[in-house]
Every structure is written in structure tokens, then in C-alpha cells.
PDB file of N, CA and C in Angstrom:
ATOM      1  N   UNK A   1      -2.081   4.331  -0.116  1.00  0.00           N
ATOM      2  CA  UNK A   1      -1.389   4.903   1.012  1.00  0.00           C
ATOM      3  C   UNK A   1       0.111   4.778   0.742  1.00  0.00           C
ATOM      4  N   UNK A   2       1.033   5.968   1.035  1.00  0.00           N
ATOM      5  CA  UNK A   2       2.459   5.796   0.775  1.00  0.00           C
ATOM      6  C   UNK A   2       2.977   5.088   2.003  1.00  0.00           C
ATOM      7  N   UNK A   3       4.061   4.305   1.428  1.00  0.00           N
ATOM      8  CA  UNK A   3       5.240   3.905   2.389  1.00  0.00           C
ATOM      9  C   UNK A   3       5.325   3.961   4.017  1.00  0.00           C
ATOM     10  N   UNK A   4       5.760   5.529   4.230  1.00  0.00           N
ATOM     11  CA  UNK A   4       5.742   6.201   5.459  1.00  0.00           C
ATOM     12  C   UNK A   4       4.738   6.587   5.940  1.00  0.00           C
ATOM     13  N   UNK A   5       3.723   6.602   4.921  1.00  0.00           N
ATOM     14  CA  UNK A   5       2.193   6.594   6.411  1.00  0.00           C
ATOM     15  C   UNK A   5       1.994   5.056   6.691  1.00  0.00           C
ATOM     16  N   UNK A   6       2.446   3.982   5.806  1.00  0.00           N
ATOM     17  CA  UNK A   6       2.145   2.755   6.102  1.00  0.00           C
ATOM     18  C   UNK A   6       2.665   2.242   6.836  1.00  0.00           C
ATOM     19  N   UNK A   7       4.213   2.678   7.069  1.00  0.00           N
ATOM     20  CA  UNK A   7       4.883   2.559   8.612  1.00  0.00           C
ATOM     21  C   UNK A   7       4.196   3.267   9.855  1.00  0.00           C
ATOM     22  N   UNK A   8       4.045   4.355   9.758  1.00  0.00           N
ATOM     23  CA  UNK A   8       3.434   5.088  10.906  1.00  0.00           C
ATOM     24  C   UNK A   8       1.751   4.541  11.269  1.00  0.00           C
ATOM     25  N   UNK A   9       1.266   4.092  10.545  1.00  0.00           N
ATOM     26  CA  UNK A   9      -0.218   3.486  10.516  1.00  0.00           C
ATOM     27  C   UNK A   9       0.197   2.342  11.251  1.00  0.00           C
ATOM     28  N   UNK A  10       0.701   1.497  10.535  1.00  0.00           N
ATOM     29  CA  UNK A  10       0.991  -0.111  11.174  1.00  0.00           C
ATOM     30  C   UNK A  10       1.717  -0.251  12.557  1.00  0.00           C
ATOM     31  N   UNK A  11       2.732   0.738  12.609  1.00  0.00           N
ATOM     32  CA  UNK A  11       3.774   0.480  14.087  1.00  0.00           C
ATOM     33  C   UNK A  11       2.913   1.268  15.194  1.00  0.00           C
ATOM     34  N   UNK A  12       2.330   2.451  14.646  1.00  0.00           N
ATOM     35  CA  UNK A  12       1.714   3.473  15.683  1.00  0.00           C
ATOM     36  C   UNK A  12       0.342   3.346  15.949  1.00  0.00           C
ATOM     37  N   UNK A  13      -0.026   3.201  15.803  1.00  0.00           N
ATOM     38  CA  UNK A  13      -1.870   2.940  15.537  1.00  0.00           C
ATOM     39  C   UNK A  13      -2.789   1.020  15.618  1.00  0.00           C
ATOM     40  N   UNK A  14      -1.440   0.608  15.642  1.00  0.00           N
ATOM     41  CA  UNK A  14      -1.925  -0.931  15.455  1.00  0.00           C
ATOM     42  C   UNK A  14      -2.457  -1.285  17.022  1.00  0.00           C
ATOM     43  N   UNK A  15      -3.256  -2.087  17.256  1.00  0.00           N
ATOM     44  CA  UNK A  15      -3.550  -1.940  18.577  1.00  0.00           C
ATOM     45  C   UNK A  15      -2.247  -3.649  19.312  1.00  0.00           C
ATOM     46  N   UNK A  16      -2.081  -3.988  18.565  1.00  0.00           N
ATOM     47  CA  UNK A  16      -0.995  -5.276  18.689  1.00  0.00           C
ATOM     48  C   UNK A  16       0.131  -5.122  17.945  1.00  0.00           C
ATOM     49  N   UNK A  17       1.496  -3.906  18.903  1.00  0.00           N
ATOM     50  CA  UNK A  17       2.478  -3.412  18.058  1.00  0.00           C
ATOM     51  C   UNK A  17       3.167  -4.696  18.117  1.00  0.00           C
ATOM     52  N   UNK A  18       3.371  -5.369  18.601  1.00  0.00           N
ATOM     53  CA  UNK A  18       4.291  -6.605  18.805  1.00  0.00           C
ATOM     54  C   UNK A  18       3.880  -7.417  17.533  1.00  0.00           C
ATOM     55  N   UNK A  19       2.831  -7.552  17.329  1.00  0.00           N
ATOM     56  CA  UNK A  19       1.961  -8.678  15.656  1.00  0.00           C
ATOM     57  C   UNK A  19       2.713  -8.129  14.599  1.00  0.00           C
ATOM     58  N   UNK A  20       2.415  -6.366  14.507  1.00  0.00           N
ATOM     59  CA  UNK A  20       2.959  -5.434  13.666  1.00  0.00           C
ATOM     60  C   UNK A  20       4.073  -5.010  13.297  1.00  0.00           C
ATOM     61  N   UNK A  21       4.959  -5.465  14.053  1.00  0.00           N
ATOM     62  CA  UNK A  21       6.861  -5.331  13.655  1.00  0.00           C
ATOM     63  C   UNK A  21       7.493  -5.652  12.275  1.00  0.00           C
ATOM     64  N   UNK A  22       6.391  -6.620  12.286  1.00  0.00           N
ATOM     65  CA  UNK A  22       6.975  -7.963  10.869  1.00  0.00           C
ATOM     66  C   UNK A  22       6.824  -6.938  10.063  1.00  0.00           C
ATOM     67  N   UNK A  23       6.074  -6.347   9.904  1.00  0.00           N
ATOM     68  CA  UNK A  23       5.155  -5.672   8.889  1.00  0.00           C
ATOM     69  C   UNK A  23       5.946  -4.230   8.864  1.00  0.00           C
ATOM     70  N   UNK A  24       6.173  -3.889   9.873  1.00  0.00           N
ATOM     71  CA  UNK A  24       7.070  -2.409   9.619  1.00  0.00           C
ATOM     72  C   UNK A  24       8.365  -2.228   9.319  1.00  0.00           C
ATOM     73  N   UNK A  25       9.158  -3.369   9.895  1.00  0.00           N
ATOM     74  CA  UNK A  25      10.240  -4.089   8.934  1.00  0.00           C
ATOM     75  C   UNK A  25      10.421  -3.984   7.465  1.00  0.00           C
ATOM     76  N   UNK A  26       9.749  -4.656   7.050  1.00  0.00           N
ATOM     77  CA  UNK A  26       9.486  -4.900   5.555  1.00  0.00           C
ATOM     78  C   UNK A  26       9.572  -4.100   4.748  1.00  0.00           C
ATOM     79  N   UNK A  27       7.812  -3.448   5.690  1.00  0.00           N
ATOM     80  CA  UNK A  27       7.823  -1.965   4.911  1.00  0.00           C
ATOM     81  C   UNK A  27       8.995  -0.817   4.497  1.00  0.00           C
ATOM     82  N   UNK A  28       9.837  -1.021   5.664  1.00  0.00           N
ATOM     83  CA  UNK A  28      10.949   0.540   5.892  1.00  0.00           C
ATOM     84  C   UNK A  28      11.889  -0.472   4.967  1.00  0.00           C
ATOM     85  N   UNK A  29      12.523  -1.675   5.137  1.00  0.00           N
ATOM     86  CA  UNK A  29      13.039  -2.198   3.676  1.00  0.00           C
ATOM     87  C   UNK A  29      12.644  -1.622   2.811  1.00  0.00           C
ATOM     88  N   UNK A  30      11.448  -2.212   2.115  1.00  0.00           N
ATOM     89  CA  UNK A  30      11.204  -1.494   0.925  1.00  0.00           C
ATOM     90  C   UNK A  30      11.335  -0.193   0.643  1.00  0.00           C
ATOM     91  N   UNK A  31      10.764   0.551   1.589  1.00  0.00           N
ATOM     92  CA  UNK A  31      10.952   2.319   1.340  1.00  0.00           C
ATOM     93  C   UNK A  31      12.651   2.519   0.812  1.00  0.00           C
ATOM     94  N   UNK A  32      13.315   1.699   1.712  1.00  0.00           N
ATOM     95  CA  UNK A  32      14.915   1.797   1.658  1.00  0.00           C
ATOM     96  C   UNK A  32      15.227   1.182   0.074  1.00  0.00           C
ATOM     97  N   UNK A  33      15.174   0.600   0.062  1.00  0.00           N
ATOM     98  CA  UNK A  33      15.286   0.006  -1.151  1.00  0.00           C
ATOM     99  C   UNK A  33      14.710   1.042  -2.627  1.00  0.00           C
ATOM    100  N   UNK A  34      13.860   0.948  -2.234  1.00  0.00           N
ATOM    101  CA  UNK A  34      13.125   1.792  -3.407  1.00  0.00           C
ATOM    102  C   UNK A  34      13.607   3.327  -3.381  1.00  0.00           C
ATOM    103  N   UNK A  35      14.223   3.973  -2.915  1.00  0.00           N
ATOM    104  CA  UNK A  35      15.187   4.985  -2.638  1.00  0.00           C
ATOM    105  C   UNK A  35      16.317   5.144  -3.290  1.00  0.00           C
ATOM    106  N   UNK A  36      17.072   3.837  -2.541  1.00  0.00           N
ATOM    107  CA  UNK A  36      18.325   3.752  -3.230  1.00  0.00           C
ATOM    108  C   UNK A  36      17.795   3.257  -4.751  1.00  0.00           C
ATOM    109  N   UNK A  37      17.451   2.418  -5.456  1.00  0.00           N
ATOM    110  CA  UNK A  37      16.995   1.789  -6.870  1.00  0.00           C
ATOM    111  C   UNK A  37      16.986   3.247  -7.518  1.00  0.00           C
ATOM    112  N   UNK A  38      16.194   4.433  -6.509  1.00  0.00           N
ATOM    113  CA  UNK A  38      15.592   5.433  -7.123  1.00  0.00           C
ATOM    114  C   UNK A  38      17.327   6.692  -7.759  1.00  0.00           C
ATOM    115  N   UNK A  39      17.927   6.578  -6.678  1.00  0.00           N
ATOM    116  CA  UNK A  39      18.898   7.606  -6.323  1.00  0.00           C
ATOM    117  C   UNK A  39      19.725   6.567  -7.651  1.00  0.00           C
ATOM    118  N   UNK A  40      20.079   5.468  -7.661  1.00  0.00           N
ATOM    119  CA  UNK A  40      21.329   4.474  -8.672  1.00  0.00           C
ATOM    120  C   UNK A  40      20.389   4.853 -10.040  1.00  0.00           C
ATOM    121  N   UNK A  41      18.829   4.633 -10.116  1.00  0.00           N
ATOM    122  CA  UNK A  41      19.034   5.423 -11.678  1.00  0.00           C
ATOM    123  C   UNK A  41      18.856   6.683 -11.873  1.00  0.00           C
ATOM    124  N   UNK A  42      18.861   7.443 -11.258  1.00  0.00           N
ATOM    125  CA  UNK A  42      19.052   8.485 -11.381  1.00  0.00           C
ATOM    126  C   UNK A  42      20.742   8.950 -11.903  1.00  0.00           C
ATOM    127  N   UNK A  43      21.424   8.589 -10.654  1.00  0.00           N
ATOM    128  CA  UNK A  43      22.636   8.887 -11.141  1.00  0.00           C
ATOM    129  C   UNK A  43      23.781   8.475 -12.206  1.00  0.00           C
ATOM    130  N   UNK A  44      23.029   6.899 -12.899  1.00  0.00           N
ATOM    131  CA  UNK A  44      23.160   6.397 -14.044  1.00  0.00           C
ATOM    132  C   UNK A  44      22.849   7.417 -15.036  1.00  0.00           C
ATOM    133  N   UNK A  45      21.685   7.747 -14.962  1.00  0.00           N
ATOM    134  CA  UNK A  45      20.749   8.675 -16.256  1.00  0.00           C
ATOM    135  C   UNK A  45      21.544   9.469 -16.813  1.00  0.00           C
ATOM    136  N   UNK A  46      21.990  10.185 -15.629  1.00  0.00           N
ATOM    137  CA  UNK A  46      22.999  11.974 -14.819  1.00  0.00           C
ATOM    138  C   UNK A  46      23.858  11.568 -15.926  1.00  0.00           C
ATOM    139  N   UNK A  47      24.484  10.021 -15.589  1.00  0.00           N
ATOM    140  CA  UNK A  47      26.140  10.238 -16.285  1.00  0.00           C
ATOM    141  C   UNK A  47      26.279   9.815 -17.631  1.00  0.00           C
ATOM    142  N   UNK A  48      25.191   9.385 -18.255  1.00  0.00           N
ATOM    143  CA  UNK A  48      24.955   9.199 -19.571  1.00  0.00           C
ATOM    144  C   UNK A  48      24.600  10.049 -20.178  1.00  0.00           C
ATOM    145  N   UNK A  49      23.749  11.145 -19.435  1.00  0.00           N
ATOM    146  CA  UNK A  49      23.361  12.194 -20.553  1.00  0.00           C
ATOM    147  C   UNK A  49      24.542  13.051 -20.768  1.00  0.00           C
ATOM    148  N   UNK A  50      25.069  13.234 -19.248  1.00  0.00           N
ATOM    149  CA  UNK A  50      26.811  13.844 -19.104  1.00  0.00           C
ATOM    150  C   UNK A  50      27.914  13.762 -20.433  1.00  0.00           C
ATOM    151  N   UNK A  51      28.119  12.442 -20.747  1.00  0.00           N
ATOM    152  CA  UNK A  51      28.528  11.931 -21.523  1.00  0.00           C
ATOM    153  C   UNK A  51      28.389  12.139 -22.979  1.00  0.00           C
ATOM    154  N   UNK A  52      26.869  12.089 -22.906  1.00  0.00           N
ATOM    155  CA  UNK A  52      26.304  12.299 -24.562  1.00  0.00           C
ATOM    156  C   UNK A  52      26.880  13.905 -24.630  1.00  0.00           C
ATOM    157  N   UNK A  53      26.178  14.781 -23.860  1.00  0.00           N
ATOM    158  CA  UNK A  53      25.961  16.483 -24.215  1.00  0.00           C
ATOM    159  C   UNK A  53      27.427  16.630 -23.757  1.00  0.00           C
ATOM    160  N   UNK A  54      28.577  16.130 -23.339  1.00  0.00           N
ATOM    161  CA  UNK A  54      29.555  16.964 -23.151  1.00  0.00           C
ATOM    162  C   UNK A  54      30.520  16.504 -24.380  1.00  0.00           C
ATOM    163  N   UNK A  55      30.396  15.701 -25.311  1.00  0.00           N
ATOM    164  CA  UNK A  55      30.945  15.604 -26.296  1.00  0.00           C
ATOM    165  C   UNK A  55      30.686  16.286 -27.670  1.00  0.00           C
ATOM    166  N   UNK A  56      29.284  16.645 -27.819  1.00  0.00           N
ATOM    167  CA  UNK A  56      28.681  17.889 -28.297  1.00  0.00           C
ATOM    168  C   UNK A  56      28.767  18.956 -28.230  1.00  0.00           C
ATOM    169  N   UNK A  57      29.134  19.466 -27.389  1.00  0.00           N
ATOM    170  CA  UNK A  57      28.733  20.783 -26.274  1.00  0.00           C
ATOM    171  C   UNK A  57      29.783  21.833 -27.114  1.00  0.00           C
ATOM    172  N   UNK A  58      30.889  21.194 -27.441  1.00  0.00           N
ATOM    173  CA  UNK A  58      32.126  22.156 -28.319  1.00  0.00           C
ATOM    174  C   UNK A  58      32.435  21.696 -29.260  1.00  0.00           C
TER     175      UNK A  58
END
């Protein structure tokens, strides 16, 4: 199960949302986290390949 159904499962559907907070917390951390980690190598990758092919390029 991804992330955001695991938030929406746990906060929405739990029959004890108050037990379940801890847990949706966490979860939307991580989603957050794992986002940004995702977006920083990405845009690492971007500026290295940038780097390589624009010194080539002419």
C-alpha cells in the first residue's frame, strides 16, 4: 500500500482516530521526507550531467 492511501486508511477509516494520529504523523513525515530526498537527487543528478554535457556540447 502507498504512503497516501496509508494516511487516508489509518486517519479516515480507523475506527479510534485519536490511537491513529501517531501513526499518520509519521507516515506524512515520511512521505515528506521521501519527496524532498527524491526532488535533492534529482536535482543533484540535473547538475552533474549539466556540467558533464555542457563542456562537450561545443
Amino acid at each position: 500500500m502507498h504512503l497516501g492511501f496509508h494516511i487516508y486508511d489509518v486517519g479516515f477509516q480507523s475506527p479510534n482516530v485519536e490511537a491513529a494520529k501517531p501513526m499518520v504523523y509519521a507516515t506524512t513525515l515520511l512521505l515528506i521526507l521521501v519527496v524532498v530526498v527524491l526532488n535533492l537527487t534529482a536535482m543533484l543528478l540535473r547538475n552533474r550531467l549539466r556540467r558533464r554535457y555542457q563542456s562537450g556540447a561545443f
